[in-house]
PDB file of N, CA and C in Angstrom:
ATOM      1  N   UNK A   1     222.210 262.780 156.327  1.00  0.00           N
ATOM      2  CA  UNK A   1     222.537 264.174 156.195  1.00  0.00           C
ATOM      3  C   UNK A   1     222.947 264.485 154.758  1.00  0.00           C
ATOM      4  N   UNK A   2     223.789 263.874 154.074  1.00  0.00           N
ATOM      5  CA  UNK A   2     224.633 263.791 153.095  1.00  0.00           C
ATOM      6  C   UNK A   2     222.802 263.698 151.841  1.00  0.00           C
ATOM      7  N   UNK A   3     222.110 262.851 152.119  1.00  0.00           N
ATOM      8  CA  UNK A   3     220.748 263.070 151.172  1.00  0.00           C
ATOM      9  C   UNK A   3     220.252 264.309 151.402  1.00  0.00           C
ATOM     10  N   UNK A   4     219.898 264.499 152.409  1.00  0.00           N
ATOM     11  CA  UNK A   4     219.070 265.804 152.745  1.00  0.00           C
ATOM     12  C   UNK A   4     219.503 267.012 151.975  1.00  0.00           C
ATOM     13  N   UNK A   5     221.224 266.642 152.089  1.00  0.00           N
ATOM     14  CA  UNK A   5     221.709 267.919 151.338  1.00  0.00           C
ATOM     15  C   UNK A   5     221.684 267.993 150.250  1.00  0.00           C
ATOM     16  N   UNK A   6     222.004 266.943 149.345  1.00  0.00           N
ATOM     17  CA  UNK A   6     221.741 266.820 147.967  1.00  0.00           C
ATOM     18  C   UNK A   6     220.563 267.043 147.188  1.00  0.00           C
ATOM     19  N   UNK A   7     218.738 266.586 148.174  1.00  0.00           N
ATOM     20  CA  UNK A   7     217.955 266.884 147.902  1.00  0.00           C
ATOM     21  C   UNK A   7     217.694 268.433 148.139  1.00  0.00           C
ATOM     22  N   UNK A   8     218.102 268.910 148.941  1.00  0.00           N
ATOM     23  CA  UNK A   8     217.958 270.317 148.667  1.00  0.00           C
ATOM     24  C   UNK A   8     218.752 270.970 147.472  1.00  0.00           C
ATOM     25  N   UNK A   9     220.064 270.476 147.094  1.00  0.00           N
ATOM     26  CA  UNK A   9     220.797 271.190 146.001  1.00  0.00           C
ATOM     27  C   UNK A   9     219.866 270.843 144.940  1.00  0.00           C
ATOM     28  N   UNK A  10     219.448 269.642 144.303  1.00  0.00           N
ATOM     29  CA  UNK A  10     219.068 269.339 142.910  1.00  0.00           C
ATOM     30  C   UNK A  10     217.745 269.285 143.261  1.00  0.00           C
ATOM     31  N   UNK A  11     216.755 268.680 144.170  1.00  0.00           N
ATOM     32  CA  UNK A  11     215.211 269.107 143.803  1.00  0.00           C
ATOM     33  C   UNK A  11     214.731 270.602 144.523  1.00  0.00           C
ATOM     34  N   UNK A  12     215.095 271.365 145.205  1.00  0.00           N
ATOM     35  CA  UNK A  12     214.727 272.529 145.320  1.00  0.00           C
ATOM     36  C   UNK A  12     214.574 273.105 144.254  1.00  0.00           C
ATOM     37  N   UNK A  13     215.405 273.736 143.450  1.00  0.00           N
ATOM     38  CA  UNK A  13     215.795 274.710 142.667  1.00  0.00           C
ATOM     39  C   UNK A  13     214.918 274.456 141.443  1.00  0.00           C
ATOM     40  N   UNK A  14     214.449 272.733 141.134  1.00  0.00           N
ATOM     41  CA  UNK A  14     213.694 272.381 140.041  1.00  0.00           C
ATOM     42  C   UNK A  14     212.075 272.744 140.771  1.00  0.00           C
ATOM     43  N   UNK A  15     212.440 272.625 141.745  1.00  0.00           N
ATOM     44  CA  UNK A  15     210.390 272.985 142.358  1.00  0.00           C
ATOM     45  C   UNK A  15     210.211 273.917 142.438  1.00  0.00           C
ATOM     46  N   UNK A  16     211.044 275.426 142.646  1.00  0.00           N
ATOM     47  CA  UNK A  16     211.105 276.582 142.754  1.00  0.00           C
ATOM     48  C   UNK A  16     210.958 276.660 141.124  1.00  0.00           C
ATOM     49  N   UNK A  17     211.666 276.086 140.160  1.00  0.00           N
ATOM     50  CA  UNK A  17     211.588 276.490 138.421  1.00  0.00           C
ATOM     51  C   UNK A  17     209.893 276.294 137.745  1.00  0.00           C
ATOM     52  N   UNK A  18     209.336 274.710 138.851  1.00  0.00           N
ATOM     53  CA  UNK A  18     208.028 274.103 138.037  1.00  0.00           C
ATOM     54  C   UNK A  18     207.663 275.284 138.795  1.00  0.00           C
ATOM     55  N   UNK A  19     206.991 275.879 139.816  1.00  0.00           N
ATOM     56  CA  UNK A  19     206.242 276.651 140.099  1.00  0.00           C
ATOM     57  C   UNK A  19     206.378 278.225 139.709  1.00  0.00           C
ATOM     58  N   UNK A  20     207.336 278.361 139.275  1.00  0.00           N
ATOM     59  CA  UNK A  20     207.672 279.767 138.354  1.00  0.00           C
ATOM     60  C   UNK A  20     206.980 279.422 136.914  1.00  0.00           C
ATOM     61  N   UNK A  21     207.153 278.291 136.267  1.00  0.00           N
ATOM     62  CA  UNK A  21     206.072 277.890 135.089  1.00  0.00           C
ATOM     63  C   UNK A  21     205.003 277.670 134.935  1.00  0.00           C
ATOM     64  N   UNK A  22     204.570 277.009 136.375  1.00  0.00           N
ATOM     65  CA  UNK A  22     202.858 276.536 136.331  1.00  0.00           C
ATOM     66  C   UNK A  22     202.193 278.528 136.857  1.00  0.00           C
ATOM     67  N   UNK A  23     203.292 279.191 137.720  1.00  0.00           N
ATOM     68  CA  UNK A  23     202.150 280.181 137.653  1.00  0.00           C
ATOM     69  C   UNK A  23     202.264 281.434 136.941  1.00  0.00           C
ATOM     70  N   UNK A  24     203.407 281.246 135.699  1.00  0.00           N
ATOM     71  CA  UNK A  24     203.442 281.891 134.758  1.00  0.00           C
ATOM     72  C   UNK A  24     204.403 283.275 135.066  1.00  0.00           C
ATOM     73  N   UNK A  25     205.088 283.205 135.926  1.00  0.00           N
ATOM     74  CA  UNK A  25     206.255 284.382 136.383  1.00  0.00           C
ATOM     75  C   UNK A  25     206.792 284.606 135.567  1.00  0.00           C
ATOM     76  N   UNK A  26     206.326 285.649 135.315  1.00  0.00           N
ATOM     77  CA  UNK A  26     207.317 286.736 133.938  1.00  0.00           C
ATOM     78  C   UNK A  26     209.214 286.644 134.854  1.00  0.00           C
ATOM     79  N   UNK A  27     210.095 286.894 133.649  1.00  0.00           N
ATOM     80  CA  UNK A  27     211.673 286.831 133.980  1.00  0.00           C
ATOM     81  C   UNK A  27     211.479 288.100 135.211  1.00  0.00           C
ATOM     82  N   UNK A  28     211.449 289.401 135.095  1.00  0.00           N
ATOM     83  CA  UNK A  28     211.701 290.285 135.793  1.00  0.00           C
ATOM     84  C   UNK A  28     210.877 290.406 137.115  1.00  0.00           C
ATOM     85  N   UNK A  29     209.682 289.318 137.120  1.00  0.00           N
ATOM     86  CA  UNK A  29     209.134 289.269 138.330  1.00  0.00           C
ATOM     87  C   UNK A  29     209.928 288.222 139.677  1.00  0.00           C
ATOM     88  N   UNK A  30     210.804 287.307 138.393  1.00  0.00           N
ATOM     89  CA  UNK A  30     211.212 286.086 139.767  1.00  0.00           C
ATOM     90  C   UNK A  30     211.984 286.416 140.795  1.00  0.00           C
ATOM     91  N   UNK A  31     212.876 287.312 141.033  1.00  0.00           N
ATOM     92  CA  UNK A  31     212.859 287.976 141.838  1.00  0.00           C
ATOM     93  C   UNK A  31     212.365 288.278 143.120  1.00  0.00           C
ATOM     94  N   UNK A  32     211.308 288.780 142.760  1.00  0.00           N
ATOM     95  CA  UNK A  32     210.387 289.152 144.352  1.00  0.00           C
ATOM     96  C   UNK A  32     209.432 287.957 144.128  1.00  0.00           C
ATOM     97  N   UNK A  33     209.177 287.278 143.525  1.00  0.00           N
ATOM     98  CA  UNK A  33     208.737 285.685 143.505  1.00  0.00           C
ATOM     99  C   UNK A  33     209.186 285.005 144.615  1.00  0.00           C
ATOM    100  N   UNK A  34     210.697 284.616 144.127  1.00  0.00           N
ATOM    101  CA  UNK A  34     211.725 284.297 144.913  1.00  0.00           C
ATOM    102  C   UNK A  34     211.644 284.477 146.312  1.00  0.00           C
ATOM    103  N   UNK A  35     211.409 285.583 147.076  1.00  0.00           N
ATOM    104  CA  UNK A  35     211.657 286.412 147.865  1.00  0.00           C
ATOM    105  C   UNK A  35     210.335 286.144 149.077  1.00  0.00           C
ATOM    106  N   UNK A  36     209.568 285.836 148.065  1.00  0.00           N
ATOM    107  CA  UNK A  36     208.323 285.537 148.800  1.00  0.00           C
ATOM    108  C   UNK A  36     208.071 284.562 148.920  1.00  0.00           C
ATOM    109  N   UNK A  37     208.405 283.410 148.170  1.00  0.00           N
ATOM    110  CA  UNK A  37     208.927 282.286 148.797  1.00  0.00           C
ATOM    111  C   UNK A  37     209.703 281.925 149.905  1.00  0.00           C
ATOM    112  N   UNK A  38     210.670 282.764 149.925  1.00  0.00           N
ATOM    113  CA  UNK A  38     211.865 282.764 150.884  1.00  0.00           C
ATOM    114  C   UNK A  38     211.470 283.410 152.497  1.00  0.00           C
ATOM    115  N   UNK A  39     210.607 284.369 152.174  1.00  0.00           N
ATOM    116  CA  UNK A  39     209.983 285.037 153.879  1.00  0.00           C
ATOM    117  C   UNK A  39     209.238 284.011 154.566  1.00  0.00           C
ATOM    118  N   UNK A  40     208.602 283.096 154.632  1.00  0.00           N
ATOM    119  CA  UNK A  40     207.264 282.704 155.099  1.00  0.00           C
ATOM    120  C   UNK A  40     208.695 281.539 156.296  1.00  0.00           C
ATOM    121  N   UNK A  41     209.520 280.984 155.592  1.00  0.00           N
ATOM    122  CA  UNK A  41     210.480 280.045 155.990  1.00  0.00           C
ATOM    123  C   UNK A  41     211.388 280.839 157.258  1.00  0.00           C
ATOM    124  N   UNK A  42     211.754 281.915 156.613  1.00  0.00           N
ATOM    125  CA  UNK A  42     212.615 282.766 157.322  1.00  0.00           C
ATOM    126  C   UNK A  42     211.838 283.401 158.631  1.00  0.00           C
ATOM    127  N   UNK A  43     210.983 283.795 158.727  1.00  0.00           N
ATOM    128  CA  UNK A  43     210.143 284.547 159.718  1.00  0.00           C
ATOM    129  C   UNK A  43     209.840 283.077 160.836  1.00  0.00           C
ATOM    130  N   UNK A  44     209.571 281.937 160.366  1.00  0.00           N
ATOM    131  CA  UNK A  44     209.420 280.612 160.917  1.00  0.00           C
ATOM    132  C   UNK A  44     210.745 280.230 161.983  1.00  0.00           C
ATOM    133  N   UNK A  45     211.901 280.542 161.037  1.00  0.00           N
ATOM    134  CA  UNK A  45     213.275 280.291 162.043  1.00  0.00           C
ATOM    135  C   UNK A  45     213.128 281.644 163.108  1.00  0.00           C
ATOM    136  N   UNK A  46     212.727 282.497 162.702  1.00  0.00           N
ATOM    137  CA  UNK A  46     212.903 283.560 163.826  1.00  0.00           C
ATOM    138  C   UNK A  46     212.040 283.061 164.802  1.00  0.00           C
ATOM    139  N   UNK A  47     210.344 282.567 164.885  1.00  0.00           N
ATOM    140  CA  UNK A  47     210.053 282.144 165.775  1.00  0.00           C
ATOM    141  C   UNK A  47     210.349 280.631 166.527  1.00  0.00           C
ATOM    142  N   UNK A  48     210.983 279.965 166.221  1.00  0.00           N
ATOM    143  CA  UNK A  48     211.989 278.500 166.181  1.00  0.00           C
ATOM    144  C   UNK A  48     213.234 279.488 166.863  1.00  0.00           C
ATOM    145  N   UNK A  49     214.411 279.796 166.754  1.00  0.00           N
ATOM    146  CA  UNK A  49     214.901 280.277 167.309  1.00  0.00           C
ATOM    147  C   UNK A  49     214.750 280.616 168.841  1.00  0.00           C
ATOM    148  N   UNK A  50     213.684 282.056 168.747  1.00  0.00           N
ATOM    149  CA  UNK A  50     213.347 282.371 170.083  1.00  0.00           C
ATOM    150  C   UNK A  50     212.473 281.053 171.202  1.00  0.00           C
ATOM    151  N   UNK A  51     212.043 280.180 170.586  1.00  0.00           N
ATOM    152  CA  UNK A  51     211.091 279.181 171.619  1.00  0.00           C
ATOM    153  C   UNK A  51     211.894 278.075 171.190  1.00  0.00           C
ATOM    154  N   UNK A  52     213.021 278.152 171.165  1.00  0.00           N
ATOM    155  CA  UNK A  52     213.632 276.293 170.558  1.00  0.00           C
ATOM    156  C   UNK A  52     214.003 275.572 171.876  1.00  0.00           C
ATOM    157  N   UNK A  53     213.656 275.960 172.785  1.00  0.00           N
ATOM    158  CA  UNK A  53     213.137 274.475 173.959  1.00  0.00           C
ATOM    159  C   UNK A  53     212.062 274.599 173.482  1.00  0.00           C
ATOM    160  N   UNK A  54     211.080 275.051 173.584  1.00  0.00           N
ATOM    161  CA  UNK A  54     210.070 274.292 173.521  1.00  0.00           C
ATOM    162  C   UNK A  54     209.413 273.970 172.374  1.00  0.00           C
ATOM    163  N   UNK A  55     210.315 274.299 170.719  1.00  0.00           N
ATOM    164  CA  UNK A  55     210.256 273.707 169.532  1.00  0.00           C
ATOM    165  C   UNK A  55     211.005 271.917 168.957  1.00  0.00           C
ATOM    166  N   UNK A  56     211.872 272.536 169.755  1.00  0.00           N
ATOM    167  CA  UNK A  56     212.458 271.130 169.998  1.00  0.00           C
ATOM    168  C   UNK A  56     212.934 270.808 171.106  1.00  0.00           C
ATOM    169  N   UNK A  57     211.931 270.228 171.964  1.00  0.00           N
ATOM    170  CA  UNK A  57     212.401 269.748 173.284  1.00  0.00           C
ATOM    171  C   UNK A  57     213.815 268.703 173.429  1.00  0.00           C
ATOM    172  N   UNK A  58     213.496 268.002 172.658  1.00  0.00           N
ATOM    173  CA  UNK A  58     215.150 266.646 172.496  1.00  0.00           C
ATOM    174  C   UNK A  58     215.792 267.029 172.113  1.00  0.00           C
ATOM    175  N   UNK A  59     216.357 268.601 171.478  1.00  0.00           N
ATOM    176  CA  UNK A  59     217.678 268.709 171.349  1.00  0.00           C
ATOM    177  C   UNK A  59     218.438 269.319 172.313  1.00  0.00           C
TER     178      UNK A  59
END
């Protein structure tokens, strides 16, 4: 648990930075960059949520 979390603090934020460089995101665009990154995950827990027996049966 204690990795998982750490890999999310220090390599997230650097993979979210390389891909703001490789696809050339102007400063005032990262933002809704950001954002759109962030929906595709979020809309995922909403459907996880509503079916989580049968997303995760063993828990």
């Amino acid at each position: 648990m204690v990795s998982s979390f750490l890999f999310s603090v220090t390599c997230l934020p650097l993979l979210v930075y390389a891909i703001f460089r490789w696809k050339k995101v102007l400063p005032h665009q990262r933002l809704e960059a950001a954002v759109c990154l962030a929906i595709p995950g979020m809309l995922l827990d909403v459907v996880t949520t509503y079916f989580f027996t049968q997303a995760f049966p063993n828990v």
